[in-house]
C-alpha atoms as a PDB file:
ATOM      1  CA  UNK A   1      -2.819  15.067   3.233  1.00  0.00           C
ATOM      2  CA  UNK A   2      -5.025  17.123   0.950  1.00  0.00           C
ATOM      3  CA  UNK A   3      -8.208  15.840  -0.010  1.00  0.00           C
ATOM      4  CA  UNK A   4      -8.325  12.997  -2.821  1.00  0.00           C
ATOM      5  CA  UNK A   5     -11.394  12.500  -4.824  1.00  0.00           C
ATOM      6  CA  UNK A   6     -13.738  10.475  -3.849  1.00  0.00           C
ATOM      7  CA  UNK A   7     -13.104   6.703  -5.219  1.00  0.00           C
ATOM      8  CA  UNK A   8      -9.313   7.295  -4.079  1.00  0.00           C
ATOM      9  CA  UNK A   9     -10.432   8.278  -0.584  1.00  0.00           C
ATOM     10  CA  UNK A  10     -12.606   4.977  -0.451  1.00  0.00           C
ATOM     11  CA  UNK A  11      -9.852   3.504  -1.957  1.00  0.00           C
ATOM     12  CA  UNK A  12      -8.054   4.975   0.855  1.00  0.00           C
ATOM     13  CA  UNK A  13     -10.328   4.238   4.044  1.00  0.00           C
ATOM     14  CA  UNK A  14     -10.028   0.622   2.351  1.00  0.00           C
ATOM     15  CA  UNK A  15      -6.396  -0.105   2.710  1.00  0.00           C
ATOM     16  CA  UNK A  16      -6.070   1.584   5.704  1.00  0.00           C
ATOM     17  CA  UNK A  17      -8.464  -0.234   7.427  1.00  0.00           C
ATOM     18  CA  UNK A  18      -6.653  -3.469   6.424  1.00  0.00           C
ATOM     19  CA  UNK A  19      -3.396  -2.691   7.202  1.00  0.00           C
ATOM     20  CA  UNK A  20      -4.798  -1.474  10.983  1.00  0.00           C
ATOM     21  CA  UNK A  21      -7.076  -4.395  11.218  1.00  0.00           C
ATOM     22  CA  UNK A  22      -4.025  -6.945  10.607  1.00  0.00           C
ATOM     23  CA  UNK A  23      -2.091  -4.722  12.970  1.00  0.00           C
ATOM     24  CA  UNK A  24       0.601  -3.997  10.201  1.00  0.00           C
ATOM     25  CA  UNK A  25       3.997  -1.970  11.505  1.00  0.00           C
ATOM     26  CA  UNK A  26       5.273   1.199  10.260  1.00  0.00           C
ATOM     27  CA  UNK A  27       2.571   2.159   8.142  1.00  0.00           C
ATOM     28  CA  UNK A  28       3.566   5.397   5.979  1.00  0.00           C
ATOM     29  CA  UNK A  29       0.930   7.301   3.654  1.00  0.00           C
ATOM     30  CA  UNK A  30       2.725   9.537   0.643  1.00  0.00           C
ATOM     31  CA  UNK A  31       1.051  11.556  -1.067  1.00  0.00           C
ATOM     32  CA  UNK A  32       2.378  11.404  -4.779  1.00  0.00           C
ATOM     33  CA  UNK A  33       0.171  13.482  -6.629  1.00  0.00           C
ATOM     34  CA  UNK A  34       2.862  15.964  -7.324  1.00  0.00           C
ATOM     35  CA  UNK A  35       5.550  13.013  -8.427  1.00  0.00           C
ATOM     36  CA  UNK A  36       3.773  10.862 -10.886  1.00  0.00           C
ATOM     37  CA  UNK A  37       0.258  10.222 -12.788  1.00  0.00           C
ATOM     38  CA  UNK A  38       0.529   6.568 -11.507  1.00  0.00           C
ATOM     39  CA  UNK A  39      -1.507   6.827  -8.469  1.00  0.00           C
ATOM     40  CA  UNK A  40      -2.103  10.059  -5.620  1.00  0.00           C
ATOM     41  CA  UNK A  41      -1.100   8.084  -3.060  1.00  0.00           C
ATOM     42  CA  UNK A  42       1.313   5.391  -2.123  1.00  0.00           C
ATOM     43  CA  UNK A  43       0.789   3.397   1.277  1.00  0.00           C
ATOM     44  CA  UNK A  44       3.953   1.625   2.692  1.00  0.00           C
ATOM     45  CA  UNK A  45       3.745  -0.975   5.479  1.00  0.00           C
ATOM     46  CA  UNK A  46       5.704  -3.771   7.210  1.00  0.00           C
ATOM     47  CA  UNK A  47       4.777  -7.005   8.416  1.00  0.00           C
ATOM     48  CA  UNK A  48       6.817  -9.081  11.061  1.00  0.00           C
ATOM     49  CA  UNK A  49       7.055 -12.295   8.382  1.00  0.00           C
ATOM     50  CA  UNK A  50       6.194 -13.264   5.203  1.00  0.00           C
ATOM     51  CA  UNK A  51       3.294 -14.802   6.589  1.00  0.00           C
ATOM     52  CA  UNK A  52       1.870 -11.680   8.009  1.00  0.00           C
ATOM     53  CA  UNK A  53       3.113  -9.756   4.254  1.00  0.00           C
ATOM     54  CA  UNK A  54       1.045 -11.813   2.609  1.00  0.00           C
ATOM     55  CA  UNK A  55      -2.025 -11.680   4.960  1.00  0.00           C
ATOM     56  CA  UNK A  56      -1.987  -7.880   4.870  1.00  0.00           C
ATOM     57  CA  UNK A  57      -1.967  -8.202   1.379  1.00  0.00           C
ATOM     58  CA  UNK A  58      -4.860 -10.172   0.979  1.00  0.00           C
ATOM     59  CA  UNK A  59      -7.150  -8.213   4.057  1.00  0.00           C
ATOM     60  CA  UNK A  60      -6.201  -4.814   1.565  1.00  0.00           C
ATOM     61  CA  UNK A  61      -7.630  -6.865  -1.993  1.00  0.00           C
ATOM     62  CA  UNK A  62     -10.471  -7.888   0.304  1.00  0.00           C
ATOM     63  CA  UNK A  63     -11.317  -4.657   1.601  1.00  0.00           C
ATOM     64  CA  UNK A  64     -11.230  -2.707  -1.758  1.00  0.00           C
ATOM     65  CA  UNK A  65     -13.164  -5.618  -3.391  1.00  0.00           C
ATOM     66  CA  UNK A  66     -15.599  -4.717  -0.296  1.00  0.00           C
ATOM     67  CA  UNK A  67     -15.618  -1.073  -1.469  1.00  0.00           C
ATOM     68  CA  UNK A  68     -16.536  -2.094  -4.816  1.00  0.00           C
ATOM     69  CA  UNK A  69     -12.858  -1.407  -6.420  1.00  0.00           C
ATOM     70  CA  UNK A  70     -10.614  -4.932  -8.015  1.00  0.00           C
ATOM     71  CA  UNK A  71      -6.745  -4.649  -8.046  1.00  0.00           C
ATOM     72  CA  UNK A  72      -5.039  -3.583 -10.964  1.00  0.00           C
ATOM     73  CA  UNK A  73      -2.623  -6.175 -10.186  1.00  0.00           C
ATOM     74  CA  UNK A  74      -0.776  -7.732  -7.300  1.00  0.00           C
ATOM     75  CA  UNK A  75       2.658  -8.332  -7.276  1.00  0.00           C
ATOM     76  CA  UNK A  76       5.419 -10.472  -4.944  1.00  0.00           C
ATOM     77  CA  UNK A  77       2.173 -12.963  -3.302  1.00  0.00           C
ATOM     78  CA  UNK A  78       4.766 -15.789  -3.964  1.00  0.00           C
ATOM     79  CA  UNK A  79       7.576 -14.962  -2.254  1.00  0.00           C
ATOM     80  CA  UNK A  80       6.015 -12.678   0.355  1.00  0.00           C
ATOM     81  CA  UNK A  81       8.701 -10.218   1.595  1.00  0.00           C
ATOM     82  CA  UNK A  82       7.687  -7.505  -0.707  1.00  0.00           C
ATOM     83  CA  UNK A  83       3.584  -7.371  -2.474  1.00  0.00           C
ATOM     84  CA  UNK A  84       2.600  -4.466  -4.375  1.00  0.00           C
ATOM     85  CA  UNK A  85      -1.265  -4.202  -4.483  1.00  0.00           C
ATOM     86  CA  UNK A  86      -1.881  -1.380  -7.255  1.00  0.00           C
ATOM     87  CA  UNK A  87      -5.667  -0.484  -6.466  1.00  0.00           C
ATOM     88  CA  UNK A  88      -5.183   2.369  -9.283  1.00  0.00           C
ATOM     89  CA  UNK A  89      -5.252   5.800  -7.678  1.00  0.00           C
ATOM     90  CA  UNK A  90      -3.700   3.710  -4.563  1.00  0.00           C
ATOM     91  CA  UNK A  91      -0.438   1.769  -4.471  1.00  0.00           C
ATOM     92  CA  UNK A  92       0.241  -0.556  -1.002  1.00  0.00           C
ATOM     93  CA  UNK A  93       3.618  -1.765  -0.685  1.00  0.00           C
ATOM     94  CA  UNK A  94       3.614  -4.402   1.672  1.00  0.00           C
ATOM     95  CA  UNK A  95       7.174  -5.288   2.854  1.00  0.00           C
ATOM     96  CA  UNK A  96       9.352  -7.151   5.495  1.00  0.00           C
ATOM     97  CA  UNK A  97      11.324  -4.623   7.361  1.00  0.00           C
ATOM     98  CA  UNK A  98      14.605  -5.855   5.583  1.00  0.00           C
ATOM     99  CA  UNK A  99      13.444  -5.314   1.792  1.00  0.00           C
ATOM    100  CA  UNK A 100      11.693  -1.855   3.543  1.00  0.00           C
ATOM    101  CA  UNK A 101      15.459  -0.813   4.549  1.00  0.00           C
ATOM    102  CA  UNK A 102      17.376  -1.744   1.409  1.00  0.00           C
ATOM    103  CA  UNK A 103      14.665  -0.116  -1.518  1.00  0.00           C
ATOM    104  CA  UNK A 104      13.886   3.069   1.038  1.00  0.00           C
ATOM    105  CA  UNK A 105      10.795   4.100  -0.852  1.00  0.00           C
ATOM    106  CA  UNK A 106      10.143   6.829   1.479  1.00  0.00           C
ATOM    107  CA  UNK A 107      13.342   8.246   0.166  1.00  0.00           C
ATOM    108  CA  UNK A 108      13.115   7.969  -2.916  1.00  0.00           C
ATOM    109  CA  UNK A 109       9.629   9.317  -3.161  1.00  0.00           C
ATOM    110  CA  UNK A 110       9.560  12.422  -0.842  1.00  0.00           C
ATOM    111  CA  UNK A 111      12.940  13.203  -2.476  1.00  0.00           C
ATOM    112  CA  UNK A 112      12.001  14.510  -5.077  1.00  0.00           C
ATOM    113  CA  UNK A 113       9.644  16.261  -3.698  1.00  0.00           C
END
């Protein structure tokens, strides 16, 4: 990936730090820089229950509150099998492997590349 600026690559460091420390599965960086104004870079991961969703959720809000940055908004903490932490120039999609298979976002997102 090309270099982001600075608060995104905090940003960055941040959720990928959670996601390792948590041990999170499948854990797929996009850069989307090209694609949208949203964010310049989506992170997609997979925990092995909602349980573990949720907790990888919550380790990525407290790391980026660590690095000095609050959540946008989180989405999907309820129900746990999919939580979108939007961390503004970072988007984590935490999912269970199932909801992971059926929306594809790796797909749709480097598709239209």
């Amino acid at each position: 990936m090309n270099a982001f600026d600075a608060d995104t690559q905090k940003l960055y460091d941040a959720a990928m730090n959670a996601l390792a420390d948590l041990k999170a599965q499948q854990v797929t960086p996009l850069d989307v820089r090209a694609l949208t104004s949203l964010a310049d870079v989506m992170i997609i991961a997979s925990g092995t229950s909602t349980r573990h969703v949720r907790a990888l959720a919550d380790e990525v809000q407290v790391k980026a509150k660590a690095a000095g940055f609050m959540p946008v908004g989180v989405e999907g903490e309820q129900d746990g099998e999919w939580v979108l932490i939007d961390l503004a120039g970072v988007i984590v999609h935490v999912m269970l492997p199932s909801a992971r298979t059926f929306y594809d976002l790796e797909r749709l997102w480097t598709a239209q590349a």
